[in-house]
Protein backbone atom coordinates (compact mmCIF):
# COMPACT_ATOMS: atom_id res chain seq x y z
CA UNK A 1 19.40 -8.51 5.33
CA UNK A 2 19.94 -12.20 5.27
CA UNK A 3 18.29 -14.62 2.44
CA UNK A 4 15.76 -15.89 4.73
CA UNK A 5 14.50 -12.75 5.59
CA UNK A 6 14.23 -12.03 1.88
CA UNK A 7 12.15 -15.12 0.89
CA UNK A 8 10.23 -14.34 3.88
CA UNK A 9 9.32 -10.79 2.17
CA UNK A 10 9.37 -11.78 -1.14
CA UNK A 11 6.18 -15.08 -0.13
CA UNK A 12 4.35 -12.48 2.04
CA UNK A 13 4.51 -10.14 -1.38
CA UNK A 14 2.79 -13.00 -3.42
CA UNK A 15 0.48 -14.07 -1.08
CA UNK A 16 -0.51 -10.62 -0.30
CA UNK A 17 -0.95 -9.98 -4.33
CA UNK A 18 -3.09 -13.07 -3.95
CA UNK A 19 -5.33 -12.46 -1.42
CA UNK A 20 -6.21 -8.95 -3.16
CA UNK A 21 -6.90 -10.89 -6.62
CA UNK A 22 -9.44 -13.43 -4.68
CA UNK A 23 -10.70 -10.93 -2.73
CA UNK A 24 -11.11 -8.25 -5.52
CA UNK A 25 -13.53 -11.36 -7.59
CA UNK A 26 -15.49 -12.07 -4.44
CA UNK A 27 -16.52 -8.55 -4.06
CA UNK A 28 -17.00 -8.19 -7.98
CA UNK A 29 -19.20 -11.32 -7.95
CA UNK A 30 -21.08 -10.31 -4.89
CA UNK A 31 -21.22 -6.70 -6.61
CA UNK A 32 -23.22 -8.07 -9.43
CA UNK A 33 -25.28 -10.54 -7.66
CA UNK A 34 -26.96 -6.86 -5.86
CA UNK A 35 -27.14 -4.93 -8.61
CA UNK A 36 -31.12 -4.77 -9.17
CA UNK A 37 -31.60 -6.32 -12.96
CA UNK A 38 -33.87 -3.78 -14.95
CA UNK A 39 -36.24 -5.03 -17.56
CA UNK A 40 -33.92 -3.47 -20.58
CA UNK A 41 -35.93 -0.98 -21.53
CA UNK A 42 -36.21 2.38 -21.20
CA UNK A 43 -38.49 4.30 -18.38
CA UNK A 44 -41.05 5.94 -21.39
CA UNK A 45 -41.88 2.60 -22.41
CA UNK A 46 -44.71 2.25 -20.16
CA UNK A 47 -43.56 -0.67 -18.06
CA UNK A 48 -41.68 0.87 -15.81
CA UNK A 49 -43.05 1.95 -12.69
CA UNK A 50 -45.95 4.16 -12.22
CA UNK A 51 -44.98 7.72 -11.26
């Protein structure tokens, strides 16, 4: 294996390892942004809704 062929590997590893950290706070921001917001109390409160 020559040295080119290692830096080759070794910039595909970080960019790789970059991509997944980007990609992994897109989907955790995205993720959140869906998640329905309750009204921080519990369901025997009354203001929930009616069942």
């Amino acid at each position: 294996m020559d040295s080119q062929t290692l830096q080759t590997i070794i910039v595909a590893l970080i960019i790789g390892a970059a991509a997944l950290f980007v990609g992994r706070k897109f989907y955790r921001t995205f993720a959140a942004a869906r998640k329905p917001k309750g009204s921080g109390c519990g369901s025997d409160c009354g203001c929930g809704p009616a069942e």
